[in-house]
Structures are given as structure tokens and as C-alpha cells.
C-alpha atoms as a PDB file:
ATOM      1  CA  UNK A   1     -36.178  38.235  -0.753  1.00  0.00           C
ATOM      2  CA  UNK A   2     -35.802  42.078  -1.878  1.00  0.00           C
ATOM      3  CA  UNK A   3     -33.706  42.871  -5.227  1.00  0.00           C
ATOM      4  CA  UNK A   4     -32.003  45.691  -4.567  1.00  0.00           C
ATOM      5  CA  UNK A   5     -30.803  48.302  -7.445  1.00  0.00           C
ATOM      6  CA  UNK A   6     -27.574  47.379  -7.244  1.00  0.00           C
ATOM      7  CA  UNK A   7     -28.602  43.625  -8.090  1.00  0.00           C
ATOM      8  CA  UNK A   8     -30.667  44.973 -10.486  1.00  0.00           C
ATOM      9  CA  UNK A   9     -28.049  46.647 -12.553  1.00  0.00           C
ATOM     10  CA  UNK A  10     -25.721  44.497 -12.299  1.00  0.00           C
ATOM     11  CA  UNK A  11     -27.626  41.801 -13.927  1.00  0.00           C
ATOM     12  CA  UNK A  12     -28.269  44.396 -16.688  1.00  0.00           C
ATOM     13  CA  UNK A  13     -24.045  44.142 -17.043  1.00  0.00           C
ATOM     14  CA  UNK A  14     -23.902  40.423 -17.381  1.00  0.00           C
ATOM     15  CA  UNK A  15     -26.617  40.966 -20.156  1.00  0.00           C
ATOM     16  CA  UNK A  16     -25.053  43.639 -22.203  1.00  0.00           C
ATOM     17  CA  UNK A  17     -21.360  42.201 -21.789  1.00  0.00           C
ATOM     18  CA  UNK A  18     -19.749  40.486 -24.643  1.00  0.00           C
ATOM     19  CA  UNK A  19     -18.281  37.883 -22.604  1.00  0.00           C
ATOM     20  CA  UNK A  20     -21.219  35.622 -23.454  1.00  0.00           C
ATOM     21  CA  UNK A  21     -20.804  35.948 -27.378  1.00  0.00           C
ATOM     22  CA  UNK A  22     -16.674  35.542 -27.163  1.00  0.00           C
ATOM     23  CA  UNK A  23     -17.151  32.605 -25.566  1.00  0.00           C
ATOM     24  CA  UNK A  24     -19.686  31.426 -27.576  1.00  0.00           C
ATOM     25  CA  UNK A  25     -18.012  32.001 -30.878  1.00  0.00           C
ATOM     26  CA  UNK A  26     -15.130  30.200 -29.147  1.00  0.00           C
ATOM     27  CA  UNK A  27     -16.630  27.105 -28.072  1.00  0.00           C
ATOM     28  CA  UNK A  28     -18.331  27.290 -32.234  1.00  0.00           C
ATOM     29  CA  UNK A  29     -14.933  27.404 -33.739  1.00  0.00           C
ATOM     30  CA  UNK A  30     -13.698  25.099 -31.445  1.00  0.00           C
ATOM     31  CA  UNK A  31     -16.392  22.470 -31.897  1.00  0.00           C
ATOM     32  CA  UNK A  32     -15.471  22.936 -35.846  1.00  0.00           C
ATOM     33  CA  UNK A  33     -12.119  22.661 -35.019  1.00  0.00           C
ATOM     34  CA  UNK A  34     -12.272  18.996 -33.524  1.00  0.00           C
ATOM     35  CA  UNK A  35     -14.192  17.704 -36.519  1.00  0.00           C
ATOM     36  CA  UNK A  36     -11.333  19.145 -38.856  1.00  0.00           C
ATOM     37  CA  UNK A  37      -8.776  17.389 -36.666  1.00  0.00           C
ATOM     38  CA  UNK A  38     -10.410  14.510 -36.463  1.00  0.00           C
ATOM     39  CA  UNK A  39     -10.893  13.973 -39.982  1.00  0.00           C
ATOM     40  CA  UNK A  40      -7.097  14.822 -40.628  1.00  0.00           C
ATOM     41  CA  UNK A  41      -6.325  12.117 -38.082  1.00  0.00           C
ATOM     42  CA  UNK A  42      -8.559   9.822 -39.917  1.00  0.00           C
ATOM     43  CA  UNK A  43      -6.555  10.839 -43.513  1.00  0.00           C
ATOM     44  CA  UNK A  44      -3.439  10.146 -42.331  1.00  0.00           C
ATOM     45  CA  UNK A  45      -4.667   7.304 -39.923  1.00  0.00           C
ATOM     46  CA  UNK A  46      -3.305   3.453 -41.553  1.00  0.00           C
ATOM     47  CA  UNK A  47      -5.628   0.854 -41.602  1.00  0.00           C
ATOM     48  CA  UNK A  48      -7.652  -1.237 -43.395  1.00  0.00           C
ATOM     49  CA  UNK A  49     -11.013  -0.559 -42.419  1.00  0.00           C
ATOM     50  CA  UNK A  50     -12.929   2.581 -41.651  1.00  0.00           C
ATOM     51  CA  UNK A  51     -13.142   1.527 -38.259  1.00  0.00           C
ATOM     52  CA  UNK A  52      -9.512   0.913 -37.857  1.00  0.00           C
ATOM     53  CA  UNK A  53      -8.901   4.127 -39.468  1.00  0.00           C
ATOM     54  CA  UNK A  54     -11.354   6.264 -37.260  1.00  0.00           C
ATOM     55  CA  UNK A  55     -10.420   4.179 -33.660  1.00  0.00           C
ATOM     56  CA  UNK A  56      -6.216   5.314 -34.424  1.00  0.00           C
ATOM     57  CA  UNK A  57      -7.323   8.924 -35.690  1.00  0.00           C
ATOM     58  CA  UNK A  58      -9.412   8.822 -32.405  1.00  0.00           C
ATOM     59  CA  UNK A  59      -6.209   7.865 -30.100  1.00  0.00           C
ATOM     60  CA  UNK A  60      -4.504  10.591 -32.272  1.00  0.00           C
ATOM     61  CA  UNK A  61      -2.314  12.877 -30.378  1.00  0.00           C
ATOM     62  CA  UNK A  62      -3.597  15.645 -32.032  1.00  0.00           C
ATOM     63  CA  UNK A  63      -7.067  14.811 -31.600  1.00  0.00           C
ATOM     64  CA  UNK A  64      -6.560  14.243 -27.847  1.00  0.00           C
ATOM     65  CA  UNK A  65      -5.249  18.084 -27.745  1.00  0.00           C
ATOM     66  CA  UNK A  66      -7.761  19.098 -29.788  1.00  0.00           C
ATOM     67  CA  UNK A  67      -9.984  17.528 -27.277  1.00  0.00           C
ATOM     68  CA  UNK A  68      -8.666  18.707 -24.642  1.00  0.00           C
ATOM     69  CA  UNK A  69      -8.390  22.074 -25.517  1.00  0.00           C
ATOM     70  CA  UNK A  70     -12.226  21.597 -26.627  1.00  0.00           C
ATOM     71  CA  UNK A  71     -13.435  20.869 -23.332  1.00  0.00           C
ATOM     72  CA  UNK A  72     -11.304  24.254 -21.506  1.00  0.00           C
ATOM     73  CA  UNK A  73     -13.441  26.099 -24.357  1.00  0.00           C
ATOM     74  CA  UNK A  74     -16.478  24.212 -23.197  1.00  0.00           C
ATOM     75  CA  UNK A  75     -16.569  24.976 -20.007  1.00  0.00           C
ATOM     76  CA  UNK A  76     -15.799  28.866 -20.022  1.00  0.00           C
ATOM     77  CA  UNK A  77     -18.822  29.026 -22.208  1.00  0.00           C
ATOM     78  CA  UNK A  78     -20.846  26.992 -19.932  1.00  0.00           C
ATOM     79  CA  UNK A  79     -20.040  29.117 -17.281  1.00  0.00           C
ATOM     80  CA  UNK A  80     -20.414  31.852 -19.096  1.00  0.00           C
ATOM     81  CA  UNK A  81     -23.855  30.613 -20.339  1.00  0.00           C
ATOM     82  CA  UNK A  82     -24.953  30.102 -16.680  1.00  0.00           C
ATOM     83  CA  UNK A  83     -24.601  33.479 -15.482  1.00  0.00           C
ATOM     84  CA  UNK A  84     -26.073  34.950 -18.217  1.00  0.00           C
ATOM     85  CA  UNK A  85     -28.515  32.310 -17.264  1.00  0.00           C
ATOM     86  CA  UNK A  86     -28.785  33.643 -13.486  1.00  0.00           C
ATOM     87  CA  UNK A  87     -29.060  37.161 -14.315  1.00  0.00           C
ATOM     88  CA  UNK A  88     -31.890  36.663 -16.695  1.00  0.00           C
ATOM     89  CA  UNK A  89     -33.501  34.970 -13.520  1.00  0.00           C
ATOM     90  CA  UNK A  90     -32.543  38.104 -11.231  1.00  0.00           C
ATOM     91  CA  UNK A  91     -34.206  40.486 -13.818  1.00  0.00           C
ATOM     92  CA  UNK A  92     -37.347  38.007 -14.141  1.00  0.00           C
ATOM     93  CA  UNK A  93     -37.766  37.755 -10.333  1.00  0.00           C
ATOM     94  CA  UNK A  94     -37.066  41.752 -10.059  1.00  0.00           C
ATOM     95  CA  UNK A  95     -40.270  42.482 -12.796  1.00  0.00           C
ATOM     96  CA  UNK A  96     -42.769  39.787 -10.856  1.00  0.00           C
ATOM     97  CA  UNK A  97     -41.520  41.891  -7.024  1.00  0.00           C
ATOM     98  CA  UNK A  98     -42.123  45.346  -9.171  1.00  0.00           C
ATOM     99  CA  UNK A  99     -45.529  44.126 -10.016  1.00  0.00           C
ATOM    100  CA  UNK A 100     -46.787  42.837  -6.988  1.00  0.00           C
ATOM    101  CA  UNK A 101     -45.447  45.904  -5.404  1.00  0.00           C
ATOM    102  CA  UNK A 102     -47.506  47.844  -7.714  1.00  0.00           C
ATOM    103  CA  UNK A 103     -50.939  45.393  -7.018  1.00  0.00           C
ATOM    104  CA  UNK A 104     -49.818  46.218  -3.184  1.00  0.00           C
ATOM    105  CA  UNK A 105     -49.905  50.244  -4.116  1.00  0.00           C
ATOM    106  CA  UNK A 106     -46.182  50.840  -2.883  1.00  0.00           C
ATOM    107  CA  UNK A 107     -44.772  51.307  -5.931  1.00  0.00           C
ATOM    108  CA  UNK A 108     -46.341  54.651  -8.516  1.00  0.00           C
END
């Protein structure tokens, strides 16, 4: 398979966009964000062990949105992560065709 410039350079844009680092500074904050809920749940949770405590702040409406909410974040950053991922892969496979082009003498 031939990578054309086009591919090429468009790769180079999922690299140098900042989609990648929102997301992952999202899905960070986020991540923080459920332990802070959870251990809210687990203050105001009623019970007499810390087992009873942590299963209601676990049912916890809040924590369930939190958790929720978590996972959307999740997954736009995995997604995100991927096609960084891919284009890293295009680039990679782009440098090995350049070379071997090169070894072949097509390419100056």
C-alpha cells in the first residue's frame, strides 16, 4: 500500500492538534473527580461499618452521575487516544516505504 502526501500530512494534523491533550486533561480531572464524589458519598453515607458506608456511597446518586459522566469522558479520550494512535502508525509505515524507496534508488 502507497502513503500518499495527503495521508501523510494529515497524520501530521492529528499529531499537532490539541484535541488529544483536552481530552486528556478531561478524562484526569474527571478520574479525580469520581474519587472526590465518592468519598463525599461515603461522608455523608449512614452506616455502621466501613463497608456499609462505602456499598450506600457506591449506590449514591451522585456517584452514579459522576460515573456516568466519567465513562462519556472516557471514551472521547479513548478515541481520541486511538487516532493519535493510528496516525503515529501512518507516519511510522510512511518513514519504513521512504526508506526502502531510497534502498530501491527511486527516491534522492
Amino acid at each position: 500500500m502507497f502513503i500518499s502526501d495527503r495521508q501523510v500530512q494529515e497524520a501530521f494534523d492529528v499529531l499537532h492538534d490539541q484535541a488529544h491533550a483536552k481530552a486528556r486533561a478531561a478524562y484526569e480531572y474527571a478520574e479525580k473527580r469520581l474519587k472526590v464524589v465518592l468519598a463525599k458519598a461515603q461522608l455523608t453515607a449512614n452506616g455502621k461499618t466501613v463497608g456499609e458506608r462505602e456499598a450506600t456511597a457506591l449506590t449514591s446518586d451522585e456517584y452514579e452521575a459522576a460515573t456516568k459522566t466519567f465513562r462519556m469522558i472516557a471514551e472521547a479520550y479513548y478515541l481520541e487516544r486511538d487516532r493519535r494512535d493510528a496516525a503515529s502508525a501512518v507516519i511510522d509505515a510512511w518513514r519504513t516505504q521512504q526508506s526502502d524507496m531510497r534502498a530501491m534508488g527511486k527516491v534522492a
